[in-house]
N, C-alpha and C. Protein backbone atom coordinates (compact mmCIF):
# COMPACT_ATOMS: atom_id res chain seq x y z
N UNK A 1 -5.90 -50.83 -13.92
CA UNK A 1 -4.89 -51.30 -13.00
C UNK A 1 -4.40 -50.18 -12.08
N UNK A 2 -4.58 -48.92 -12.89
CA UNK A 2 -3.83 -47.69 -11.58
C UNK A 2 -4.78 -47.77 -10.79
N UNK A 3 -5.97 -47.74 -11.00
CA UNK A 3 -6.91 -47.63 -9.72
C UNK A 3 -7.15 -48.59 -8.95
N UNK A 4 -6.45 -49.91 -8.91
CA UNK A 4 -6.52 -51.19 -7.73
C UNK A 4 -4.89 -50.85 -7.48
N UNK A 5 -4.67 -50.06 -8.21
CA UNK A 5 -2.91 -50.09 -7.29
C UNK A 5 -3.17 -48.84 -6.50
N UNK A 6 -4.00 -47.86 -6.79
CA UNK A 6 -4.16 -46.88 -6.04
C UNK A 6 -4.97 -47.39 -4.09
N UNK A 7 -6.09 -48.14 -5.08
CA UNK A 7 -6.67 -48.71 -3.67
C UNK A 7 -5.44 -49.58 -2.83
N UNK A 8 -5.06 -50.73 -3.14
CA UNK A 8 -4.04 -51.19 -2.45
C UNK A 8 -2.78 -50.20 -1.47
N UNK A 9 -2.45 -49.00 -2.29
CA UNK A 9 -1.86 -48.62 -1.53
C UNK A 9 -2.31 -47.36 -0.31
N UNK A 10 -4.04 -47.52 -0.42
CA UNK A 10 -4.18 -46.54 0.60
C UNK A 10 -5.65 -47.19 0.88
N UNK A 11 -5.43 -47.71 2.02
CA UNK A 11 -6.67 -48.46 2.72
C UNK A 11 -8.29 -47.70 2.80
N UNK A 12 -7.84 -46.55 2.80
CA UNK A 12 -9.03 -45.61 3.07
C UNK A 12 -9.54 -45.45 1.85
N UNK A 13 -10.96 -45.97 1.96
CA UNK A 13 -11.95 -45.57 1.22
C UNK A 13 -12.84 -44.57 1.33
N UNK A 14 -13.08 -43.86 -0.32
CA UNK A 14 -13.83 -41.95 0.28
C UNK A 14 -14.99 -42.21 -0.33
N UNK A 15 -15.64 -41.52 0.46
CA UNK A 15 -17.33 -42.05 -0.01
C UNK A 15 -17.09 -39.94 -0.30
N UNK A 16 -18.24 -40.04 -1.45
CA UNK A 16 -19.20 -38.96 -1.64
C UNK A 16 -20.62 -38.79 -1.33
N UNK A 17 -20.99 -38.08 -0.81
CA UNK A 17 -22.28 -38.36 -0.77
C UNK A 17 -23.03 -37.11 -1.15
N UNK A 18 -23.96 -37.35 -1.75
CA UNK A 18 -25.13 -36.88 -2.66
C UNK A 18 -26.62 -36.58 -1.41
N UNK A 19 -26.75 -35.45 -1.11
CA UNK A 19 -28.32 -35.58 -0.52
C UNK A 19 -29.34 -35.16 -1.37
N UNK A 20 -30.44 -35.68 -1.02
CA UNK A 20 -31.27 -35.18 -2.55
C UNK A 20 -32.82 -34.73 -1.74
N UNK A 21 -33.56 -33.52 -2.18
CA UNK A 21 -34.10 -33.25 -1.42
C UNK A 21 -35.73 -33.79 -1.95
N UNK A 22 -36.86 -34.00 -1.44
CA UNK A 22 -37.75 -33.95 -1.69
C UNK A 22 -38.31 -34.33 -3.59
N UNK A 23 -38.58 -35.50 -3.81
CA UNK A 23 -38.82 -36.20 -5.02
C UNK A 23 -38.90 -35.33 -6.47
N UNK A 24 -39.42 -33.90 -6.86
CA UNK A 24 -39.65 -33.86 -7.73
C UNK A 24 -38.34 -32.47 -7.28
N UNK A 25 -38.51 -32.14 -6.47
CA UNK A 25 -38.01 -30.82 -6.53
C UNK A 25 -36.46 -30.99 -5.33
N UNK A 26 -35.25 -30.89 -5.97
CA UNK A 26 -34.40 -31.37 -4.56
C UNK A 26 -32.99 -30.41 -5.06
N UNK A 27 -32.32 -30.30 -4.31
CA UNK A 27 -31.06 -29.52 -3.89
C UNK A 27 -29.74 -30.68 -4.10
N UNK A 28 -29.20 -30.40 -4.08
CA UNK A 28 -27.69 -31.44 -3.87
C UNK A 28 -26.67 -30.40 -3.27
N UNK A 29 -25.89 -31.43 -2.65
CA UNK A 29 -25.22 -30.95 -1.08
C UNK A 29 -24.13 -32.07 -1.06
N UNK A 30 -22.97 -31.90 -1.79
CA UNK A 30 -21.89 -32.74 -1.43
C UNK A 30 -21.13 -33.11 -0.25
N UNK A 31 -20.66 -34.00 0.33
CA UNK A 31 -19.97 -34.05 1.49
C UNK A 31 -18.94 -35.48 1.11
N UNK A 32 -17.64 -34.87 1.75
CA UNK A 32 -16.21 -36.16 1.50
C UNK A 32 -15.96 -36.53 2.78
N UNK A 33 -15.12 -37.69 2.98
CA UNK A 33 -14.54 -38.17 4.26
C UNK A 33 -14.29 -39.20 3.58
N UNK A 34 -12.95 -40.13 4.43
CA UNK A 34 -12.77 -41.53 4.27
C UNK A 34 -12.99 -42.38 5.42
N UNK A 35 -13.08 -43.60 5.15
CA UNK A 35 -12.78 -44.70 6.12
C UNK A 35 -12.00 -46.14 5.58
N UNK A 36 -11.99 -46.68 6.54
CA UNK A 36 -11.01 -47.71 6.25
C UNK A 36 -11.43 -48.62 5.60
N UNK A 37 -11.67 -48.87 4.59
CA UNK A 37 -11.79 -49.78 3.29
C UNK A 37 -11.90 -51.53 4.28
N UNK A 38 -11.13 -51.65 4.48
CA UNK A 38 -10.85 -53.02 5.73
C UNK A 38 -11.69 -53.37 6.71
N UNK A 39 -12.06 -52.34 7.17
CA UNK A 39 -12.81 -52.11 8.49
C UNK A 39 -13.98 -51.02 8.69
N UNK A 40 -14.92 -51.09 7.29
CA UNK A 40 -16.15 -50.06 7.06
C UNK A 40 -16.68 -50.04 8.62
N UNK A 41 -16.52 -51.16 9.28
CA UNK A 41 -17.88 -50.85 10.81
C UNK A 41 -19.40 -51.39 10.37
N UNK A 42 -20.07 -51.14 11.08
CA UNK A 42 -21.73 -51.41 10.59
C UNK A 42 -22.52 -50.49 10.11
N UNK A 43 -23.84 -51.05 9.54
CA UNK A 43 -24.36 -49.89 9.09
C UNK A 43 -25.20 -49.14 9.88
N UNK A 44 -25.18 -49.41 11.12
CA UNK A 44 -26.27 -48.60 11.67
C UNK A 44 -25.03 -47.50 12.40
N UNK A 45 -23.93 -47.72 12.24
CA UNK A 45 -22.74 -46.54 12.84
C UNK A 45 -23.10 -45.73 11.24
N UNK A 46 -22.76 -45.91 10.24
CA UNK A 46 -22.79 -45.65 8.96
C UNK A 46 -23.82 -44.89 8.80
N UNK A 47 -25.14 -45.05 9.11
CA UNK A 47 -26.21 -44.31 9.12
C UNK A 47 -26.24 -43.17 9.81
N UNK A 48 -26.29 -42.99 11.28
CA UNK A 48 -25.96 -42.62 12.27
C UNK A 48 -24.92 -41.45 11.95
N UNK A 49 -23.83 -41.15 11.46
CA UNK A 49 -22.88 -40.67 10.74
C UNK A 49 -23.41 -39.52 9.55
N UNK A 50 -24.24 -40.48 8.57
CA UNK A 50 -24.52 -39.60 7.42
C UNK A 50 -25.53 -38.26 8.12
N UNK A 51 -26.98 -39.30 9.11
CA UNK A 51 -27.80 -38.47 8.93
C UNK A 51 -26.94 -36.99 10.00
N UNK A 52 -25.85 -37.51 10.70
CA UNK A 52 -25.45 -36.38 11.87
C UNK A 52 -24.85 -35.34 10.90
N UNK A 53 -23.90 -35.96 9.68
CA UNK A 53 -22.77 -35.21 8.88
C UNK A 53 -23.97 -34.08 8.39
N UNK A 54 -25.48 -34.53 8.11
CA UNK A 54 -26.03 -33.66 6.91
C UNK A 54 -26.89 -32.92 7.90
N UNK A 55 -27.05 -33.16 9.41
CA UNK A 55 -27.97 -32.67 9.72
C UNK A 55 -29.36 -33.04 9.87
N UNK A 56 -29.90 -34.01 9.75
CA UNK A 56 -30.96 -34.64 9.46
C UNK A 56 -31.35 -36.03 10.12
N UNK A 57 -31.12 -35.64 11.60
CA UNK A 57 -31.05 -36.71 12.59
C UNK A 57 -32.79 -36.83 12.88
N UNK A 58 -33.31 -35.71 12.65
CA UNK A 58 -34.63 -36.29 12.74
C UNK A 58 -35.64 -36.40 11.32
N UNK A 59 -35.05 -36.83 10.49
CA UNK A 59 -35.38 -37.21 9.12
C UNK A 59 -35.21 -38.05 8.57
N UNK A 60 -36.49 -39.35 8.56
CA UNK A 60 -35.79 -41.05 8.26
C UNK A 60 -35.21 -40.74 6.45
N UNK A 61 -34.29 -41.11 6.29
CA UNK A 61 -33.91 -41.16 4.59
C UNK A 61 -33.76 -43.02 4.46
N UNK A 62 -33.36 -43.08 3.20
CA UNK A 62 -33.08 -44.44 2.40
C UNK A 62 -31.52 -43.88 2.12
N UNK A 63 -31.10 -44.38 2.07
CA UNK A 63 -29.51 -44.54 1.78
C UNK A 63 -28.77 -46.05 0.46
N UNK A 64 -28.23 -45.15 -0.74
CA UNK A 64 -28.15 -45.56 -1.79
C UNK A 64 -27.06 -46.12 -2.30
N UNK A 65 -26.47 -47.01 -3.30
CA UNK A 65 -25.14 -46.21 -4.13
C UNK A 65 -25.84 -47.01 -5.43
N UNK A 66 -24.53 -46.36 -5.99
CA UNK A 66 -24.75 -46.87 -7.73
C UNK A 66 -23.91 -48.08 -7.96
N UNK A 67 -24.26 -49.03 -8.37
CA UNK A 67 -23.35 -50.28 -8.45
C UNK A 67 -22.49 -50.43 -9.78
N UNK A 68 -21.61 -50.92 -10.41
CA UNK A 68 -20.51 -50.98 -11.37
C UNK A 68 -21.15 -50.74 -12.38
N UNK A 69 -22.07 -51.89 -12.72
CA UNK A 69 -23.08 -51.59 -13.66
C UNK A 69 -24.49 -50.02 -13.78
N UNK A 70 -24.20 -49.63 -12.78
CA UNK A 70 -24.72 -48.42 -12.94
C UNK A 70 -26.36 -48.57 -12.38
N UNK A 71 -26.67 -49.79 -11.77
CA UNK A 71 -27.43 -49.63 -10.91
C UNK A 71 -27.78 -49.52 -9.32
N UNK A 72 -29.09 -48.42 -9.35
CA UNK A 72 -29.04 -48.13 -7.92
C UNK A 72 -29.14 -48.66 -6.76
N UNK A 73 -28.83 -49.31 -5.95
CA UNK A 73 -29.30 -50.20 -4.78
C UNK A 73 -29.07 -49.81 -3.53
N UNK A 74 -29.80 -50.33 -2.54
CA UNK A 74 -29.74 -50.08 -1.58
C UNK A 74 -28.77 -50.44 -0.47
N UNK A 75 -28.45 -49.28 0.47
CA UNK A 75 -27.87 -49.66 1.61
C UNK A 75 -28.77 -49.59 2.72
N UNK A 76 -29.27 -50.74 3.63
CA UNK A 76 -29.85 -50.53 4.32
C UNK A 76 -29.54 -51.85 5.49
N UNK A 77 -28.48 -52.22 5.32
CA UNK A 77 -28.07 -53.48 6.55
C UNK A 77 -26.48 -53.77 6.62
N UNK A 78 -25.74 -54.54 7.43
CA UNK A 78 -24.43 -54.89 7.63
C UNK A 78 -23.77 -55.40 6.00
N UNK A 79 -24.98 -56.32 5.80
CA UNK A 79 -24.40 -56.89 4.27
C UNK A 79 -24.31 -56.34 2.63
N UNK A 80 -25.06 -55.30 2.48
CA UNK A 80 -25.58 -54.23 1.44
C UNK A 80 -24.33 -53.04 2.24
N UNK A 81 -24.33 -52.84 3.06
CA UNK A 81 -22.97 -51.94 3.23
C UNK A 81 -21.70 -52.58 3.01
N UNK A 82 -21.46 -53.92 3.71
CA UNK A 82 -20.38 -54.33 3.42
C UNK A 82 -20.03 -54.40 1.29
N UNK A 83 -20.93 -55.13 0.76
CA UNK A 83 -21.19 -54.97 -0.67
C UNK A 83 -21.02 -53.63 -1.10
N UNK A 84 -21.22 -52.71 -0.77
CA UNK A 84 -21.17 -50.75 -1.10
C UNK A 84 -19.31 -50.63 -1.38
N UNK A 85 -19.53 -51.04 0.02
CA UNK A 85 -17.74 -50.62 0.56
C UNK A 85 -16.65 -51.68 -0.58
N UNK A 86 -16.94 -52.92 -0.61
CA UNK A 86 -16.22 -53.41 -1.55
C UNK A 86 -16.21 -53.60 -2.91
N UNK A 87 -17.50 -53.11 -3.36
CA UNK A 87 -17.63 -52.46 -4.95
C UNK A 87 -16.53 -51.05 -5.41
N UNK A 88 -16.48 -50.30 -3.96
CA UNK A 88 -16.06 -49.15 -4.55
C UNK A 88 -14.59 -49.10 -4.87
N UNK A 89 -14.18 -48.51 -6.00
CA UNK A 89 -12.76 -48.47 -6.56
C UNK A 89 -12.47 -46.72 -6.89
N UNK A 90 -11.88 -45.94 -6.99
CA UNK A 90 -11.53 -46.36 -5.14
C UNK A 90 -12.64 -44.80 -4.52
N UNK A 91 -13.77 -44.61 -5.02
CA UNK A 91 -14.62 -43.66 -4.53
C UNK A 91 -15.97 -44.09 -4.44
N UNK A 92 -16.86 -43.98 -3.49
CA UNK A 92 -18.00 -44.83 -3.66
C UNK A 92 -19.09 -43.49 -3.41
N UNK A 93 -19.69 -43.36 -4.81
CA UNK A 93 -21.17 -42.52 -3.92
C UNK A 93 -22.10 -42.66 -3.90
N UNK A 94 -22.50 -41.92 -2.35
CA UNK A 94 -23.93 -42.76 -1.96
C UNK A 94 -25.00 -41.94 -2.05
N UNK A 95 -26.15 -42.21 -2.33
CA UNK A 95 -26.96 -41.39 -2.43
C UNK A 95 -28.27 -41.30 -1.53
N UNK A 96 -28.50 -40.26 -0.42
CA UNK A 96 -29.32 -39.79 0.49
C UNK A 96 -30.98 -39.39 -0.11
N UNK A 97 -32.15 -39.67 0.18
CA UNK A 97 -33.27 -39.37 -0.09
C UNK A 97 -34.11 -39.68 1.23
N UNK A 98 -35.18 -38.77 1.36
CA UNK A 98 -35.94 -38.63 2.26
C UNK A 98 -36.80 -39.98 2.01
N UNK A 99 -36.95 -41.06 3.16
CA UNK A 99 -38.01 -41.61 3.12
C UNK A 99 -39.25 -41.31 2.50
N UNK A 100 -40.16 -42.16 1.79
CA UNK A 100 -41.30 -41.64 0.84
C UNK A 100 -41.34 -41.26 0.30
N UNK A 101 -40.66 -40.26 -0.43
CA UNK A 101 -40.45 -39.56 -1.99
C UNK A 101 -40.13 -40.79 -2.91
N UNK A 102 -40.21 -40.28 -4.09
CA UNK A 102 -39.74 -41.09 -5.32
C UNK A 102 -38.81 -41.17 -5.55
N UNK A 103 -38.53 -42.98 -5.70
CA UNK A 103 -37.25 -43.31 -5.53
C UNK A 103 -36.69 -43.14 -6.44
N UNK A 104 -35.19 -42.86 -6.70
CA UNK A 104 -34.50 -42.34 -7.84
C UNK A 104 -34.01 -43.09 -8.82
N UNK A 105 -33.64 -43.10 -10.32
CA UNK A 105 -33.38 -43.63 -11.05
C UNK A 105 -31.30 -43.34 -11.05
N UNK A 106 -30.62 -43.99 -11.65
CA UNK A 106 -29.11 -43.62 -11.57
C UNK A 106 -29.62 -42.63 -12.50
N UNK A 107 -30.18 -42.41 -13.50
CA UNK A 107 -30.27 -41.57 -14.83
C UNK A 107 -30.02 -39.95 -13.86
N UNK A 108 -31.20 -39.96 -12.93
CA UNK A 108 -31.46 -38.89 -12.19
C UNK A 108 -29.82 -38.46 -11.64
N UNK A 109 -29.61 -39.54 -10.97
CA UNK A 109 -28.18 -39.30 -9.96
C UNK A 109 -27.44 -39.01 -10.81
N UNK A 110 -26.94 -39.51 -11.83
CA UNK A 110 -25.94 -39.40 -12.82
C UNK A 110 -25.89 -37.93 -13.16
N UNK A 111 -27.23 -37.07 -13.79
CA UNK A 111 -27.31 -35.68 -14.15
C UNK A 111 -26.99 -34.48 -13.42
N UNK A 112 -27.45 -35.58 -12.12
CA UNK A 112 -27.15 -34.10 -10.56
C UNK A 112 -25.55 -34.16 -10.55
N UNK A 113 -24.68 -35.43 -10.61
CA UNK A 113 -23.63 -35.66 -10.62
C UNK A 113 -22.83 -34.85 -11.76
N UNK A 114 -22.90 -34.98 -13.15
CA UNK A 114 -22.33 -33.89 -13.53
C UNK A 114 -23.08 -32.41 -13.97
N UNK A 115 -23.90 -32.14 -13.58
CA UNK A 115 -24.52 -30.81 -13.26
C UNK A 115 -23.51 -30.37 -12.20
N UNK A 116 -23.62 -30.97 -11.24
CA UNK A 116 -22.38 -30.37 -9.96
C UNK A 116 -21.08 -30.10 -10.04
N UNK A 117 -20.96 -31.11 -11.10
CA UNK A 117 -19.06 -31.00 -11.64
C UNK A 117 -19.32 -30.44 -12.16
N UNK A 118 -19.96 -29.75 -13.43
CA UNK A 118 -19.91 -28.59 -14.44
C UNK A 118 -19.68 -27.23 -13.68
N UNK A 119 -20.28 -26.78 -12.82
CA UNK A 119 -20.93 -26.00 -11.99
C UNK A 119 -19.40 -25.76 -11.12
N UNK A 120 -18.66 -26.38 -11.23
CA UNK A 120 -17.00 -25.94 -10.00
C UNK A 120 -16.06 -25.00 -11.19
């Protein structure tokens, strides 16, 4: 309940995002920001955004999150983003991979995830 009273009282939703480099062998590279929970926008602004935030405007990626249940799915249209944005309570992260590499398991994401928190 604190965390839908938390969302309710602050519209902005914070995405994390995860870049992951090259299938067997990859780096992780955190990045924060919010947006308006209400009013995510589309996903091709959304895209557009990540690949500028990371640098990688000329690098097609797949763009991810982890769903409640802990599986990975895709963001890749207006409606799979809108679904991203309203799953998340109240932090949503997404996870970046280079087109054509091997696609990731949550198991994978999950380890980079607290490997990174251990690591602060």
């Amino acid at each position: 309940q604190r965390a839908s009273r938390e969302t309710r009282a602050n519209p902005l939703l914070s995405f994390h995002y995860l870049l992951l480099y090259r299938g067997s062998k990859f780096g992780a590279e955190f990045r924060r920001f919010s947006l308006d929970r209400h009013k995510p926008g589309k996903f091709e602004d959304f895209y557009q955004l990540v690949v500028h935030t990371h640098h990688i405007s000329n690098t097609e990626v797949t763009i991810g999150y982890a769903d409640v249940h802990g599986d990975l799915l895709p963001i890749n249209n207006d409606d799979n983003f809108c679904k991203a944005v309203s799953s998340a309570n109240p932090l949503l992260r997404v996870f970046i991979q280079k087109r054509g590499t091997r696609r990731l398991s949550c198991s994978t994401c999950s380890a980079i995830i607290l490997r990174k928190k251990c690591s602060f």
